[in-house]
N, C-alpha and C. Protein backbone atom coordinates (compact mmCIF):
# COMPACT_ATOMS: atom_id res chain seq x y z
N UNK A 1 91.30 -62.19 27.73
CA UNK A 1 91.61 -61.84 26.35
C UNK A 1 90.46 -62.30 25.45
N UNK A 2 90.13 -61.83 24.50
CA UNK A 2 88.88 -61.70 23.51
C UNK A 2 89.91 -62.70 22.87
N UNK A 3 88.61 -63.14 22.10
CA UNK A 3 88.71 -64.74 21.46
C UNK A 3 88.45 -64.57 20.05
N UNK A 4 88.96 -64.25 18.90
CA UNK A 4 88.58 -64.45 17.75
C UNK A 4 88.83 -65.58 16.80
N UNK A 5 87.88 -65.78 16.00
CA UNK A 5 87.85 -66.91 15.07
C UNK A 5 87.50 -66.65 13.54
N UNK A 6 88.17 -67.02 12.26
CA UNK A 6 87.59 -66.47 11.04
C UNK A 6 87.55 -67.85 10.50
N UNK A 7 85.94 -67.62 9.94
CA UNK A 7 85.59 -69.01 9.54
C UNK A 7 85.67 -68.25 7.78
N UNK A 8 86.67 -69.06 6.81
CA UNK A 8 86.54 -68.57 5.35
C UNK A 8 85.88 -70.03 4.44
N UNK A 9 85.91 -68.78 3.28
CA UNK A 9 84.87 -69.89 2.03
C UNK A 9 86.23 -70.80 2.10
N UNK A 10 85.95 -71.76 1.66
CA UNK A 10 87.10 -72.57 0.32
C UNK A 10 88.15 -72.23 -0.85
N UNK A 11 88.94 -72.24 0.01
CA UNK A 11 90.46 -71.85 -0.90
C UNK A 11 91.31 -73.21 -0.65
N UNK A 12 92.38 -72.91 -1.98
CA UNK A 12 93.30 -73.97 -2.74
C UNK A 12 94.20 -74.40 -0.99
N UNK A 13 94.35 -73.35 -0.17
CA UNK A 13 95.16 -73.31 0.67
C UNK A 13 95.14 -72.57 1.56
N UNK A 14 95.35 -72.71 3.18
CA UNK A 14 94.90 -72.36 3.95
C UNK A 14 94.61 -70.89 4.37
N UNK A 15 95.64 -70.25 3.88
CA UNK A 15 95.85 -68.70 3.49
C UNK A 15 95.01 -68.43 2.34
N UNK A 16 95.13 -68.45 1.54
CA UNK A 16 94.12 -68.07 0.00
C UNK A 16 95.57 -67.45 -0.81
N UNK A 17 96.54 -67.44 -0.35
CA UNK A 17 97.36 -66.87 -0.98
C UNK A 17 98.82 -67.97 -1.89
N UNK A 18 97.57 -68.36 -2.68
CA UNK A 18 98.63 -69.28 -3.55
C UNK A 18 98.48 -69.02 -4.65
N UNK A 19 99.36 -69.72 -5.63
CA UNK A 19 98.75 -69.50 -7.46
C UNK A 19 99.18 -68.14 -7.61
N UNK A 20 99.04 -67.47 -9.07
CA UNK A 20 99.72 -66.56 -9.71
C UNK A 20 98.73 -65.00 -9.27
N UNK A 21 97.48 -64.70 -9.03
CA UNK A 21 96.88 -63.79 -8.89
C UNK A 21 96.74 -63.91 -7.08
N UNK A 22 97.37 -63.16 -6.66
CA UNK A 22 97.12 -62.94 -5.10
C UNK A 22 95.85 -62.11 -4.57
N UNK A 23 94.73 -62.24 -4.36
CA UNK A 23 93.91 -61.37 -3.48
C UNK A 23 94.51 -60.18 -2.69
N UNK A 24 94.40 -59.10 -3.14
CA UNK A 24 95.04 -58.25 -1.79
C UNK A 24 94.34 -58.18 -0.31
N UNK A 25 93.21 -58.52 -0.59
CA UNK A 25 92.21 -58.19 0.82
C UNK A 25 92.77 -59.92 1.73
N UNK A 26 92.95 -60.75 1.30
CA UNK A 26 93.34 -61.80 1.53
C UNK A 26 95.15 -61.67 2.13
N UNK A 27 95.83 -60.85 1.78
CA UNK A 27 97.58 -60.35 1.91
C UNK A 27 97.29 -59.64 2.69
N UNK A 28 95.78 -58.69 2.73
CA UNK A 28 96.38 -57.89 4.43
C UNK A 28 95.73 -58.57 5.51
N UNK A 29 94.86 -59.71 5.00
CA UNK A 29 94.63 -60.02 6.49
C UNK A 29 96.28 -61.09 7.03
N UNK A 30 95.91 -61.77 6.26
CA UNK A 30 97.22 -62.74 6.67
C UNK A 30 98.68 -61.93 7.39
N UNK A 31 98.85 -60.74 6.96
CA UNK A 31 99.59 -59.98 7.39
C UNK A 31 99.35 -59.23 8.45
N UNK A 32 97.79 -58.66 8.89
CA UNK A 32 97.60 -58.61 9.78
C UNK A 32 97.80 -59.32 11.02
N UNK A 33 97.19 -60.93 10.68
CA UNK A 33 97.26 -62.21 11.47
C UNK A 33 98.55 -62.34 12.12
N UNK A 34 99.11 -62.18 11.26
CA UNK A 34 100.77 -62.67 11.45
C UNK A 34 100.99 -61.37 12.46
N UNK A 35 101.17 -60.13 12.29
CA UNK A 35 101.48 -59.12 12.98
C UNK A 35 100.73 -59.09 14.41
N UNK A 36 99.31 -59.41 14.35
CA UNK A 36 98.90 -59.63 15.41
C UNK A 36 99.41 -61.00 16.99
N UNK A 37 100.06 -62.16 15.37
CA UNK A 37 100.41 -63.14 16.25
C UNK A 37 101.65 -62.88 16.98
N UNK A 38 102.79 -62.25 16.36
CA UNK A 38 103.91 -61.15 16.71
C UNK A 38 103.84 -60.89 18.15
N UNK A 39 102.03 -60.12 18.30
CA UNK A 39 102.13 -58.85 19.52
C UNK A 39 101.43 -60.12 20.73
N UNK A 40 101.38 -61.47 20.61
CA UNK A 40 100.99 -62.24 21.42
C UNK A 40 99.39 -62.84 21.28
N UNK A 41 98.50 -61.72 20.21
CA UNK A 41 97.18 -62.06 19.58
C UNK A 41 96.72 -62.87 18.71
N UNK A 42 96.53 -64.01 19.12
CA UNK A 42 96.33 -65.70 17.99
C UNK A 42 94.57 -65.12 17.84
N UNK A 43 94.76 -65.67 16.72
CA UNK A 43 93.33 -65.84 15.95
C UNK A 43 93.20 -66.66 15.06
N UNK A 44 92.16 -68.06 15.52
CA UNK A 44 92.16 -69.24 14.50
C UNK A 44 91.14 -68.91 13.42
N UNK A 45 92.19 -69.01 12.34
CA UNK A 45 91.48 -68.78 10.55
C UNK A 45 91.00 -70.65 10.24
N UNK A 46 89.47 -70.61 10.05
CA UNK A 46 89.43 -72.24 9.40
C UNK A 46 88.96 -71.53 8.26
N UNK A 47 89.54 -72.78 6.74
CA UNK A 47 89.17 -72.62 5.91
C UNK A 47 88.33 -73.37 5.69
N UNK A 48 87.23 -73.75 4.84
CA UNK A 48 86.48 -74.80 4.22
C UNK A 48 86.60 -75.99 3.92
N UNK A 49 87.70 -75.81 3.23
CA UNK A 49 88.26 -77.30 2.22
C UNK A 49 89.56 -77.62 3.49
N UNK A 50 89.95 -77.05 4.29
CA UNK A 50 91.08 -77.63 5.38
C UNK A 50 90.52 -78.14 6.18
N UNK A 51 89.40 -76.80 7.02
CA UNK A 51 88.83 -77.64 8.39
C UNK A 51 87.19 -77.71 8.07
N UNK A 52 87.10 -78.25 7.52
CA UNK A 52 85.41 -78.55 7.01
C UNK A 52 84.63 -78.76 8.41
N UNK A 53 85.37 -79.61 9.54
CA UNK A 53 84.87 -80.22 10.27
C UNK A 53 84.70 -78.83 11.70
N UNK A 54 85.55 -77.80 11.61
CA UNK A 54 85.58 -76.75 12.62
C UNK A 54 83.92 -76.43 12.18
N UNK A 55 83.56 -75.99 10.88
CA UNK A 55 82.29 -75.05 10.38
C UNK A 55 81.16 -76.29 10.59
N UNK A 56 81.10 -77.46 11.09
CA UNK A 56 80.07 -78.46 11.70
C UNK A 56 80.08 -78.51 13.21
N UNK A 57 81.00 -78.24 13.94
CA UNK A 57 81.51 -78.40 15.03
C UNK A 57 80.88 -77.04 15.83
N UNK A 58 81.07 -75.93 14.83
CA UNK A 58 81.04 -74.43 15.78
C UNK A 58 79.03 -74.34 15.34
N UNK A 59 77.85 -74.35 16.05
CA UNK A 59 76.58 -74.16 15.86
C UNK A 59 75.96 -73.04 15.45
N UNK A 60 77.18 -71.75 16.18
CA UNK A 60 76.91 -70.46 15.73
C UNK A 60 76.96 -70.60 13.82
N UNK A 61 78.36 -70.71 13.78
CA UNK A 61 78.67 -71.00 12.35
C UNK A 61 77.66 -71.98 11.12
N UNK A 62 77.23 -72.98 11.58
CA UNK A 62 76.84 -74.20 11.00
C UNK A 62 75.46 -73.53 10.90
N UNK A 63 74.28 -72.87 11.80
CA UNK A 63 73.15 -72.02 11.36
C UNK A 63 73.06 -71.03 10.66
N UNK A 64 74.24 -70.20 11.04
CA UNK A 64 74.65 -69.22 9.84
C UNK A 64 74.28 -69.55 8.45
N UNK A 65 74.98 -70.93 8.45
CA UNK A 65 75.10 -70.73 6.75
C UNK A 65 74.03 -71.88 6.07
N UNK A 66 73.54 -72.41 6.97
CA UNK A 66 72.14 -73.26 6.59
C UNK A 66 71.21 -72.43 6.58
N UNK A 67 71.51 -70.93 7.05
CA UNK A 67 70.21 -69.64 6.53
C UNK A 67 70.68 -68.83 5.44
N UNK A 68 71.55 -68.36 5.54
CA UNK A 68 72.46 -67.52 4.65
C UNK A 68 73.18 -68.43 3.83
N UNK A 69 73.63 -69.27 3.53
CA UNK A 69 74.44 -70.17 2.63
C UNK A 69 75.85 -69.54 2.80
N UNK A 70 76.73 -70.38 1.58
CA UNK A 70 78.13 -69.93 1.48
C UNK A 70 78.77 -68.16 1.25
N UNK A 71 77.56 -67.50 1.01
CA UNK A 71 77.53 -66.08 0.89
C UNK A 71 78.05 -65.32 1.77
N UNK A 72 77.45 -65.99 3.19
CA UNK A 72 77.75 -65.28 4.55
C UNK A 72 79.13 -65.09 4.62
N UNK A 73 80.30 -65.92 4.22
CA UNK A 73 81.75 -66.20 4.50
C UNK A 73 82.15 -65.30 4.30
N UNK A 74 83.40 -65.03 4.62
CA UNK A 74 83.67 -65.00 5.60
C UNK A 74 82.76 -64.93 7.06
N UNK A 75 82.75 -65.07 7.96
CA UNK A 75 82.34 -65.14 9.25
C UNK A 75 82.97 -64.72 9.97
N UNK A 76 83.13 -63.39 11.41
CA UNK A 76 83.98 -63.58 12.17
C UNK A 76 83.25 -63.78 13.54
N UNK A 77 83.80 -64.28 14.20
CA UNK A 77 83.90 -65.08 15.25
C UNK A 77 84.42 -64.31 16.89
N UNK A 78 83.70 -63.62 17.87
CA UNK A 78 84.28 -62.95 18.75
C UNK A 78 83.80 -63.08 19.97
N UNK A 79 84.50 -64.37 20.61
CA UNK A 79 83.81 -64.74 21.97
C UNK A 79 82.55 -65.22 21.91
N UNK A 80 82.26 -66.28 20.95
CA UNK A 80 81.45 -67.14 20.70
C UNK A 80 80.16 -66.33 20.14
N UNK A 81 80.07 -65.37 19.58
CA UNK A 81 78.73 -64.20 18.74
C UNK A 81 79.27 -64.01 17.63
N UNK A 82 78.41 -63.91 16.75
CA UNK A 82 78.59 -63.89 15.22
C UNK A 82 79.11 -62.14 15.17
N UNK A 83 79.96 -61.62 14.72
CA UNK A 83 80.42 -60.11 14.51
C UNK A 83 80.04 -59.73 13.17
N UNK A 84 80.18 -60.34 12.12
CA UNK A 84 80.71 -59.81 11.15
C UNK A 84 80.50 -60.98 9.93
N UNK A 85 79.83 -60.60 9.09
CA UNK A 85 79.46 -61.76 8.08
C UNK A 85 79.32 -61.38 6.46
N UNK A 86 80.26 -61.89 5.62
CA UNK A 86 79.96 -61.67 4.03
C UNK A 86 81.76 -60.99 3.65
N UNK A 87 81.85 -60.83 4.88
CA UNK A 87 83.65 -59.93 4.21
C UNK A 87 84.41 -60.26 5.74
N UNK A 88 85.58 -59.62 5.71
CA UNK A 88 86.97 -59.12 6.80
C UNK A 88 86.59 -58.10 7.16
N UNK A 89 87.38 -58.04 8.61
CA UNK A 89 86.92 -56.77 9.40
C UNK A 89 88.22 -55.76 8.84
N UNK A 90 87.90 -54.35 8.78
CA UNK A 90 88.96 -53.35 8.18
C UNK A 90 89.93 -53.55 9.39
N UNK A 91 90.90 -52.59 8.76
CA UNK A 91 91.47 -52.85 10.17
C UNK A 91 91.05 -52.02 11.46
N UNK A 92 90.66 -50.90 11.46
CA UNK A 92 90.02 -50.33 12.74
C UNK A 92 89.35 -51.27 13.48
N UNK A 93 88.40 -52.00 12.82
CA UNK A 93 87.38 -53.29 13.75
C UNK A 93 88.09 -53.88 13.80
N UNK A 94 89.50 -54.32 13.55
CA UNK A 94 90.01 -55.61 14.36
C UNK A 94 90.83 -54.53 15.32
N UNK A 95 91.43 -53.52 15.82
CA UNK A 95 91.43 -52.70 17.04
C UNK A 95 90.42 -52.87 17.89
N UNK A 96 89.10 -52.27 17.54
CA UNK A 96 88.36 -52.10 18.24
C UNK A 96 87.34 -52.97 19.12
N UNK A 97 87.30 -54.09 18.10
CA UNK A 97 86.46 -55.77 18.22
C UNK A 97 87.95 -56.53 19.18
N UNK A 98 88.89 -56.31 18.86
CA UNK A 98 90.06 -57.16 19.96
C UNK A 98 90.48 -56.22 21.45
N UNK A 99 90.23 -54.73 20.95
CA UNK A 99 90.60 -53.68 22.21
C UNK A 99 91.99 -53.40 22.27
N UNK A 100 92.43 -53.44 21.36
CA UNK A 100 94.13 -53.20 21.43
C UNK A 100 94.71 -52.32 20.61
N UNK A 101 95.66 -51.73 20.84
CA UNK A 101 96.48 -50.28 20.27
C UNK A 101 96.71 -50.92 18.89
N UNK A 102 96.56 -49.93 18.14
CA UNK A 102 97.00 -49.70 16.25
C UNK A 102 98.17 -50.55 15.98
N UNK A 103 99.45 -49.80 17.03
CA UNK A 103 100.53 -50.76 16.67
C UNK A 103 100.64 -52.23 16.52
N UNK A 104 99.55 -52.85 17.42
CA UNK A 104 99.43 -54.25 17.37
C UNK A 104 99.18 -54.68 15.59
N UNK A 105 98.78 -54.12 14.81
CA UNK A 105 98.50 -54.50 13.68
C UNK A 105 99.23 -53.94 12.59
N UNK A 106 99.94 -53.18 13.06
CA UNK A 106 101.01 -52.67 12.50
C UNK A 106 101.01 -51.25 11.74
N UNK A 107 100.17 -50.83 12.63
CA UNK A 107 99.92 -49.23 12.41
C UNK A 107 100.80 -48.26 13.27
N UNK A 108 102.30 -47.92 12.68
CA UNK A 108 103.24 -46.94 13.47
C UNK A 108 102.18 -45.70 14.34
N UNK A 109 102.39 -44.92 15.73
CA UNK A 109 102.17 -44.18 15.87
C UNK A 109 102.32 -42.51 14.90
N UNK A 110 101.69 -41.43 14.76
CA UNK A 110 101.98 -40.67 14.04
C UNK A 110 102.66 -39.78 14.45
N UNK A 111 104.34 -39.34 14.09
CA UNK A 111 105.42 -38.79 15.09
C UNK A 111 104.97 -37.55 14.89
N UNK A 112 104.76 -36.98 13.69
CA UNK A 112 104.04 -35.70 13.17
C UNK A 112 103.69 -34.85 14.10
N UNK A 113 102.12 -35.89 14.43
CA UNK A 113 101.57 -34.78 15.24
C UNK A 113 101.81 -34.45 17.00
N UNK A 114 102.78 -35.93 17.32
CA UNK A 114 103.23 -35.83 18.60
C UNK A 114 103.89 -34.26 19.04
N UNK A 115 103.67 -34.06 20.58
CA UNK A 115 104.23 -32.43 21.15
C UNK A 115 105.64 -32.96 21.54
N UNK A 116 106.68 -32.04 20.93
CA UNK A 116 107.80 -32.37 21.10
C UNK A 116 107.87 -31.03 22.19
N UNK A 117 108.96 -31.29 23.51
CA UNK A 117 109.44 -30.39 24.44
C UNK A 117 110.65 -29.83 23.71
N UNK A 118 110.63 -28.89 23.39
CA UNK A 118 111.41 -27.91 22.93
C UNK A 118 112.84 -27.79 24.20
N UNK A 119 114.12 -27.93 23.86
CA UNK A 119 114.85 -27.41 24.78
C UNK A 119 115.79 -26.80 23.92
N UNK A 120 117.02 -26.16 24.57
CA UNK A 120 117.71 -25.47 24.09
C UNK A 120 119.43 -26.39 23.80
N UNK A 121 118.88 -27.61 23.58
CA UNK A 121 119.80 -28.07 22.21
C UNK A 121 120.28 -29.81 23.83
N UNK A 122 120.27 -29.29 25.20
CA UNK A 122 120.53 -30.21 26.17
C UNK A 122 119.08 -31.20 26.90
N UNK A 123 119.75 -31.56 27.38
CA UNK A 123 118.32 -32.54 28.49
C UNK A 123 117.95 -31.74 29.72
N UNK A 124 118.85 -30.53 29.79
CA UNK A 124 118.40 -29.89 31.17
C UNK A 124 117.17 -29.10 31.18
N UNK A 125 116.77 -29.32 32.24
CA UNK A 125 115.20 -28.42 32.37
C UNK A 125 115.40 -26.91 31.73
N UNK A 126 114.55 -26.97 30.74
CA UNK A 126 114.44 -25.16 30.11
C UNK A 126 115.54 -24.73 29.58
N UNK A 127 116.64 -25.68 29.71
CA UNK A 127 118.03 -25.81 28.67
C UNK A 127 118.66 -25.07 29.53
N UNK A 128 118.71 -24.65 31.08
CA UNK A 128 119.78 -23.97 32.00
C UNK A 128 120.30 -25.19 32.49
N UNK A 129 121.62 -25.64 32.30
CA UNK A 129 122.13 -26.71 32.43
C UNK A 129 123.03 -25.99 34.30
């Protein structure tokens, strides 16, 4: 299983989602997170001001931003290689960067365009019961 990690700037709280003005880009990841953690897919979020000591600890991370500064942050993190730096991955890249179906993140299949077998109202083959 692929390994992800999101290293964020400094927020009041570990989510970013406190206080009276909510971030929305901040509500879908957390909601993502959560949905992902649901389908069995953990992904450790450090924040700044929580785990100061993860963003000294990880070398990938800690050069990052002694070149790039606090700008780079977000950071993501995917089996120890830098992916993704300055924002969140949309949600397609967290499909495609983890390898796992839409639904995992909470994208319903589309019934629409699914081929429905037409029968004649029963379960029997070609509706001759």
């Amino acid at each position: 299983m692929k390994k992800m990690q999101i290293f964020e700037p400094a927020m009041c709280c570990p989510t970013g989602l406190c206080g009276v003005g909510v971030n929305p880009e901040l509500m879908r990841i957390s909601t993502i997170l959560n949905t992902l953690k649901k389908n069995g897919i953990n992904i450790d979020r450090y924040n700044l001001t929580n785990t100061p000591q993860e963003f000294v600890n990880n070398k990938l991370v800690n050069n990052c931003l002694k070149e790039k500064g606090v700008e780079s942050l977000p950071i993501i993190v995917l089996n120890d290689e830098i992916v993704i730096t300055g924002r969140y991955p949309t949600n397609d890249e967290f499909v495609k960067l983890l390898n796992i179906p839409k639904i995992y993140i909470g994208v319903k299949p589309n019934l629409m365009n699914a081929k429905i077998k037409k029968t004649r109202g029963c379960s029997c083959s070609g509706g001759d019961c």
